[in-house]
PDB file of N, CA and C in Angstrom:
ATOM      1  N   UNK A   1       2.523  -3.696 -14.963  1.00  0.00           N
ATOM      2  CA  UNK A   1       2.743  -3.264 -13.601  1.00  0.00           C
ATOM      3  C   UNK A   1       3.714  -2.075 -13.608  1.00  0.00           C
ATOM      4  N   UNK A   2       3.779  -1.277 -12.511  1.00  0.00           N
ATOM      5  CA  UNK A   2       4.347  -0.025 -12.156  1.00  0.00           C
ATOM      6  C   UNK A   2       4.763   0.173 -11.126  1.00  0.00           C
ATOM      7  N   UNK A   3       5.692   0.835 -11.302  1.00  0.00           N
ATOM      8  CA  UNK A   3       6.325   1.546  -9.838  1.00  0.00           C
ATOM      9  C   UNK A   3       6.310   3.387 -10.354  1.00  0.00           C
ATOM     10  N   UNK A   4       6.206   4.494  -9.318  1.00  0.00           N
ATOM     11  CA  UNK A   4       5.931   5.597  -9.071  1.00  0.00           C
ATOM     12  C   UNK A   4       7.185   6.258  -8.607  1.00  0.00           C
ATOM     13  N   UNK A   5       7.297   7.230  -9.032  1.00  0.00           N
ATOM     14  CA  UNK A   5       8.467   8.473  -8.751  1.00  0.00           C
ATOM     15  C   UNK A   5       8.039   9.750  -8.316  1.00  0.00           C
ATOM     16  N   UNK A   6       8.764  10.066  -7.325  1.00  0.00           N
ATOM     17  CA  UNK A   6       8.459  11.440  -7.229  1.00  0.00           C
ATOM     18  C   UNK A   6       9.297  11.998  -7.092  1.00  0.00           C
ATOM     19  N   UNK A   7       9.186  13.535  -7.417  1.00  0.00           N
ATOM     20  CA  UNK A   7      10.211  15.002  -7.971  1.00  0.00           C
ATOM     21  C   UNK A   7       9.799  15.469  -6.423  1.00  0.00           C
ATOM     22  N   UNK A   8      10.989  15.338  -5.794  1.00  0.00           N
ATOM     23  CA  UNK A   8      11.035  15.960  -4.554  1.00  0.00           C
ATOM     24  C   UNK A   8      11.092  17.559  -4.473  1.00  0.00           C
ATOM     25  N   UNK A   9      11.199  18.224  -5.879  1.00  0.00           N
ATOM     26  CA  UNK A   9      11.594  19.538  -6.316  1.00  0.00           C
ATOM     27  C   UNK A   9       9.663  20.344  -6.323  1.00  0.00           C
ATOM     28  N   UNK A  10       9.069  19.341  -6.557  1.00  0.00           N
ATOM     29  CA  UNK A  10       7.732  19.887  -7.189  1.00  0.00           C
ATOM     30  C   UNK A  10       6.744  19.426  -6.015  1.00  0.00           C
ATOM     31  N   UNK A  11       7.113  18.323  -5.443  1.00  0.00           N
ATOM     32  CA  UNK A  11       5.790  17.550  -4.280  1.00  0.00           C
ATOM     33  C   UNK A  11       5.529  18.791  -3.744  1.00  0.00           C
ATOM     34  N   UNK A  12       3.951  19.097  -2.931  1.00  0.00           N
ATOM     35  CA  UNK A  12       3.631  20.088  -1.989  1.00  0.00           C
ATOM     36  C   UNK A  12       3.281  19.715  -1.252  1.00  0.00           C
ATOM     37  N   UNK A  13       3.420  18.170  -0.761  1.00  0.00           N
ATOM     38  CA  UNK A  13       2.920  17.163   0.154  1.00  0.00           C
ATOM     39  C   UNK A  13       1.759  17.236   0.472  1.00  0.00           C
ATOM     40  N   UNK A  14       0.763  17.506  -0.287  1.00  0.00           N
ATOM     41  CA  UNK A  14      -0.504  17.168  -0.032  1.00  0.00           C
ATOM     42  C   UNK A  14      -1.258  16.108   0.189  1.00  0.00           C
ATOM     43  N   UNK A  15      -0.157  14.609  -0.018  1.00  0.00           N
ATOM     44  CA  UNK A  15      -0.759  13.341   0.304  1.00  0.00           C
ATOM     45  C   UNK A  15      -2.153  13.046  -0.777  1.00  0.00           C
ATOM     46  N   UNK A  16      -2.243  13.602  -1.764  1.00  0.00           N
ATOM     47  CA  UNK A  16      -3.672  13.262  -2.389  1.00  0.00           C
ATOM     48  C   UNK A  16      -3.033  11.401  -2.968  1.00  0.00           C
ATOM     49  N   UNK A  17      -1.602  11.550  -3.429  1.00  0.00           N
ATOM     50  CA  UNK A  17      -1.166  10.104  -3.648  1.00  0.00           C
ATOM     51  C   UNK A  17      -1.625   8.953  -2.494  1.00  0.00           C
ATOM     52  N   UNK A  18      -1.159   9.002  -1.556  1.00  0.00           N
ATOM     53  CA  UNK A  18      -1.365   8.352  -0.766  1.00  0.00           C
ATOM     54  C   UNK A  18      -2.758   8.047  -0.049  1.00  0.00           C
ATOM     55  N   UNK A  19      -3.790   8.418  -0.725  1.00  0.00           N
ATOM     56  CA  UNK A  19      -5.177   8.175  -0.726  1.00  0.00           C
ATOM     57  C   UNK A  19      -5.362   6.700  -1.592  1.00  0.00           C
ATOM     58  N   UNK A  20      -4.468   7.310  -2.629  1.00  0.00           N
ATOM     59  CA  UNK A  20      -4.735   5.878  -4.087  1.00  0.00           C
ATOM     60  C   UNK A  20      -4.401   4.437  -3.820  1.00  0.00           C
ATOM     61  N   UNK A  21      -2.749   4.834  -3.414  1.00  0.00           N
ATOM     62  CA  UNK A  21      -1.904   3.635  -3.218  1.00  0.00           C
ATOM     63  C   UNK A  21      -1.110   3.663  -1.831  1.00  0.00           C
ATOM     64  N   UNK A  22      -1.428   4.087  -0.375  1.00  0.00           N
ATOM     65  CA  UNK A  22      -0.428   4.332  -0.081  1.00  0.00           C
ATOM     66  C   UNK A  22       0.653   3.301   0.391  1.00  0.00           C
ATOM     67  N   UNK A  23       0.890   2.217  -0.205  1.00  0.00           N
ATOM     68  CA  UNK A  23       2.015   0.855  -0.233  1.00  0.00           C
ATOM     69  C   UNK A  23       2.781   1.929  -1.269  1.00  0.00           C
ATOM     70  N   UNK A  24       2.764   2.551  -1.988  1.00  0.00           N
ATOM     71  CA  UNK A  24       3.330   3.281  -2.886  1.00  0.00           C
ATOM     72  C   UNK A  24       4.544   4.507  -2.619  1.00  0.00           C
ATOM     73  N   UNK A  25       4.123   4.725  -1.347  1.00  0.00           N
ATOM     74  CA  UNK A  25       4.601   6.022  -1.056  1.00  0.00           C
ATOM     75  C   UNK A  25       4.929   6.117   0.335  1.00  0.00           C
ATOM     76  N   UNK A  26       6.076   7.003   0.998  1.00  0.00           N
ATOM     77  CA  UNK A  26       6.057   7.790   2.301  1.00  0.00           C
ATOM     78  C   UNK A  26       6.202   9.197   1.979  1.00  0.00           C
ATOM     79  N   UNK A  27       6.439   9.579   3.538  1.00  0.00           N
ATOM     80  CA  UNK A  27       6.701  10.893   3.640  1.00  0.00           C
ATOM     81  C   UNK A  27       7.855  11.055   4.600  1.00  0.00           C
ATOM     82  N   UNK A  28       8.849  12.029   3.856  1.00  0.00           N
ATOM     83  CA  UNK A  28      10.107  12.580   4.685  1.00  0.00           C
ATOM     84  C   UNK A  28       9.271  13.407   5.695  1.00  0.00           C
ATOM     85  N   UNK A  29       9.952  13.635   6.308  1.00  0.00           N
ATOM     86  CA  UNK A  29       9.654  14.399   7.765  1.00  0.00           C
ATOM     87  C   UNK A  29       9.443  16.158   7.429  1.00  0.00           C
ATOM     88  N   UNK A  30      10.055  15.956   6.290  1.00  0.00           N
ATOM     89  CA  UNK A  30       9.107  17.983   5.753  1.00  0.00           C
ATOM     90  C   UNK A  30       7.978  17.505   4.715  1.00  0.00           C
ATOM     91  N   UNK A  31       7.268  16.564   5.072  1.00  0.00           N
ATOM     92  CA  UNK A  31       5.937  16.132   4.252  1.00  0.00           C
ATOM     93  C   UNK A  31       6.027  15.664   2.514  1.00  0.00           C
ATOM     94  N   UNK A  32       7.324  15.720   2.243  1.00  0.00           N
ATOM     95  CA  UNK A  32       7.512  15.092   0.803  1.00  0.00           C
ATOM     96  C   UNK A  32       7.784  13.952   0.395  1.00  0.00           C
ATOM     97  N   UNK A  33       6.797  13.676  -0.329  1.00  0.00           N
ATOM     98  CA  UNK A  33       6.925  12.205  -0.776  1.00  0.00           C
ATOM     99  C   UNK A  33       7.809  11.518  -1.121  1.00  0.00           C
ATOM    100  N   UNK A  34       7.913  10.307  -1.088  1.00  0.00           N
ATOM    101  CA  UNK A  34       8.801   9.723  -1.541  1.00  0.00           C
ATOM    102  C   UNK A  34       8.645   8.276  -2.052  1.00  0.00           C
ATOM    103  N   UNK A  35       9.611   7.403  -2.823  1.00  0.00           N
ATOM    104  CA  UNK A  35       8.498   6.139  -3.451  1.00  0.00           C
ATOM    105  C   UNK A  35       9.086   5.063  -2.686  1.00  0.00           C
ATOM    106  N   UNK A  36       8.299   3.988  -2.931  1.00  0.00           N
ATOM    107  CA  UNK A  36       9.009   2.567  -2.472  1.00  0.00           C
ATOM    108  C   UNK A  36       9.179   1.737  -3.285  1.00  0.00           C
ATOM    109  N   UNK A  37       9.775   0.807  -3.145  1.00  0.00           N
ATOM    110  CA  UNK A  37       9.861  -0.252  -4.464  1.00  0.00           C
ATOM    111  C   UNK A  37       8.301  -1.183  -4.328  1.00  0.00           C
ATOM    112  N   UNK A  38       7.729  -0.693  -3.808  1.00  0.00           N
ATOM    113  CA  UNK A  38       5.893  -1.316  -4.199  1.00  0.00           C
ATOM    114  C   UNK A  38       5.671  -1.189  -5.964  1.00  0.00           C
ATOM    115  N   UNK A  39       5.114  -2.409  -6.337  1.00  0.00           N
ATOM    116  CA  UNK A  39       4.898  -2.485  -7.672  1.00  0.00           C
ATOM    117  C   UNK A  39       3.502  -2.541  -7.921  1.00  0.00           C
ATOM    118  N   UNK A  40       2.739  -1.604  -8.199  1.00  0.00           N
ATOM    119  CA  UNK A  40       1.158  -1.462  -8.506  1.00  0.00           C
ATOM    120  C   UNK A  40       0.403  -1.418  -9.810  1.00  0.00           C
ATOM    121  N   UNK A  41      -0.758  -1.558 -10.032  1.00  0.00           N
ATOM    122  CA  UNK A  41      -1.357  -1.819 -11.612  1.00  0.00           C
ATOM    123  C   UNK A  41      -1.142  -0.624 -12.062  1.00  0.00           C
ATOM    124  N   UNK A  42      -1.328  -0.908 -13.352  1.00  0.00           N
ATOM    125  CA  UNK A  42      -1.137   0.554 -14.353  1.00  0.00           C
ATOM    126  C   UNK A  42      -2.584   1.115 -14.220  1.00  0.00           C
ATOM    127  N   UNK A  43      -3.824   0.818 -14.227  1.00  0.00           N
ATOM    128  CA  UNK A  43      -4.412   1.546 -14.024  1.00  0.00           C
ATOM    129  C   UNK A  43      -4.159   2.682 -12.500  1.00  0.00           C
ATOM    130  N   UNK A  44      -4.095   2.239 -10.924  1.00  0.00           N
ATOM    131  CA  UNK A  44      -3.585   3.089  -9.988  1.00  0.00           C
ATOM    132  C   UNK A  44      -2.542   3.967 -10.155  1.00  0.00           C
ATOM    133  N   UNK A  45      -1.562   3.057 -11.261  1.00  0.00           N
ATOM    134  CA  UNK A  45      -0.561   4.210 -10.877  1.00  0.00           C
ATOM    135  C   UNK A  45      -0.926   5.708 -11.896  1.00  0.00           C
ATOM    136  N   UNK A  46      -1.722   5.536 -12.259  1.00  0.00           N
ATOM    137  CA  UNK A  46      -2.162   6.382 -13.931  1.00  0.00           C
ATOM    138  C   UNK A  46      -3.070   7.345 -12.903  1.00  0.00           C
ATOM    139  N   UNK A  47      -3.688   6.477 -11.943  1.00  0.00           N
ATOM    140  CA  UNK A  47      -4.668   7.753 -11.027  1.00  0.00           C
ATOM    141  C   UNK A  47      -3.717   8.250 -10.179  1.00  0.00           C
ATOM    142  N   UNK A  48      -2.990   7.715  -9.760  1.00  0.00           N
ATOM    143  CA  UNK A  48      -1.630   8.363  -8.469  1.00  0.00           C
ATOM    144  C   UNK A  48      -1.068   9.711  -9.300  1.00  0.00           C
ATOM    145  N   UNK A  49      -0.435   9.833 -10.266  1.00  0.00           N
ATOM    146  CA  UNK A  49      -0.152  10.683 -11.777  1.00  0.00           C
ATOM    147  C   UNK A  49      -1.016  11.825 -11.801  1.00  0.00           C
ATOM    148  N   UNK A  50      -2.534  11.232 -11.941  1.00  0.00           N
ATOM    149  CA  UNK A  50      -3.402  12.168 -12.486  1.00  0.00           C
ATOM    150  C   UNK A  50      -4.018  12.906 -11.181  1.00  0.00           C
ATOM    151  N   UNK A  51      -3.399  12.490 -10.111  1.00  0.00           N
ATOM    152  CA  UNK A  51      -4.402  13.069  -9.208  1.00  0.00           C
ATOM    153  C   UNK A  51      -3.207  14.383  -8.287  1.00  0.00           C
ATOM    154  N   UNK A  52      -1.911  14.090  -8.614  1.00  0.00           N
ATOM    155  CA  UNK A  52      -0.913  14.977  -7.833  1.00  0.00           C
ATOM    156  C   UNK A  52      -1.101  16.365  -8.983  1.00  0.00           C
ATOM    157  N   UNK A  53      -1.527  17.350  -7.366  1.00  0.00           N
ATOM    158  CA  UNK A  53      -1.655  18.517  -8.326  1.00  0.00           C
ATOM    159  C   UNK A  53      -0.547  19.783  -8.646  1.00  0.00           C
ATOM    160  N   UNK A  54       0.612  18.900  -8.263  1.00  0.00           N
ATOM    161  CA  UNK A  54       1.826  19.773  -8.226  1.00  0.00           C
ATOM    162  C   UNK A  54       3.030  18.722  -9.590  1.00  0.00           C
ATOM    163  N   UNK A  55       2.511  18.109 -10.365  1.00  0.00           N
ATOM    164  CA  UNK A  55       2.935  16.891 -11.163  1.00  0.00           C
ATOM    165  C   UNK A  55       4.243  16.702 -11.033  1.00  0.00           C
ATOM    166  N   UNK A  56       4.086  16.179  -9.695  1.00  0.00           N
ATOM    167  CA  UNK A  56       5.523  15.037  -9.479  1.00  0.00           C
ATOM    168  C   UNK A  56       5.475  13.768  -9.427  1.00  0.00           C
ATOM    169  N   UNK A  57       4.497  13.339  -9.949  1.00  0.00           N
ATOM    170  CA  UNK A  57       4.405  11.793 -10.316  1.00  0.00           C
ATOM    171  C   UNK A  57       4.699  11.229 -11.047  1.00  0.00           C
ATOM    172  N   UNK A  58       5.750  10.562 -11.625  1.00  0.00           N
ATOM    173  CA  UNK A  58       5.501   9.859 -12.498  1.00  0.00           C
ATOM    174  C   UNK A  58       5.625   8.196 -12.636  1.00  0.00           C
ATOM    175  N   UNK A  59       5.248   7.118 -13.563  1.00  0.00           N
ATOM    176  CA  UNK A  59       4.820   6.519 -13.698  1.00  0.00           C
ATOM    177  C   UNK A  59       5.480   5.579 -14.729  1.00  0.00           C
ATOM    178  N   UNK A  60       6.616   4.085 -13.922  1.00  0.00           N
ATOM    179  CA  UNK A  60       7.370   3.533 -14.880  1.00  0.00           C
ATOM    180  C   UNK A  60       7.288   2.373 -14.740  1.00  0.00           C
ATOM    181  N   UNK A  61       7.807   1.443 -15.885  1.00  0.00           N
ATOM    182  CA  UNK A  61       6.977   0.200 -16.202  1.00  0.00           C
ATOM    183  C   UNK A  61       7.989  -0.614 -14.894  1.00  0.00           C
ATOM    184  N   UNK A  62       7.604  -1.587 -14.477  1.00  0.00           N
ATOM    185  CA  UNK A  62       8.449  -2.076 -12.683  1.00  0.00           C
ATOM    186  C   UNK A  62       9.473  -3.256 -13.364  1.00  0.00           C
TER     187      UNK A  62
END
C-alpha cells in the first residue's frame, strides 16, 4: 500500500491525478495539488506517478 506526494514547486494542476484516485488528493485554491493521508494500492498509485505530466508525484510505501 501507498500514500502519494506532491511537489507543489512542479504541479500545473491539471488534475489528470485526480481522475485515478481522487481520495488521494485536493486542490489549494491556485489549483495545486495536494495529498491526504488516503492509503491506496501500489498498482494506482504507480498510475497517479505515471500519469502527472509535470512529475510531481511521487509514490511511498504508507
Amino acid at each position: 500500500m501507498k500514500r502519494v506526494i506532491f511537489d507543489e514547486n512542479l504541479c500545473q494542476g491539471t488534475k489528470e491525478c485526480a481522475s485515478i484516485a481522487a481520495q488521494a488528493v485536493t486542490f489549494a485554491s491556485d489549483g495545486i495539488a495536494e495529498g491526504t493521508d488516503a492509503v491506496i494500492d501500489d498498482d494506482t498509485a504507480e498510475r497517479m506517478v505515471s500519469s502527472c505530466p509535470s512529475m510531481a508525484i511521487t509514490a511511498i510505501d504508507a
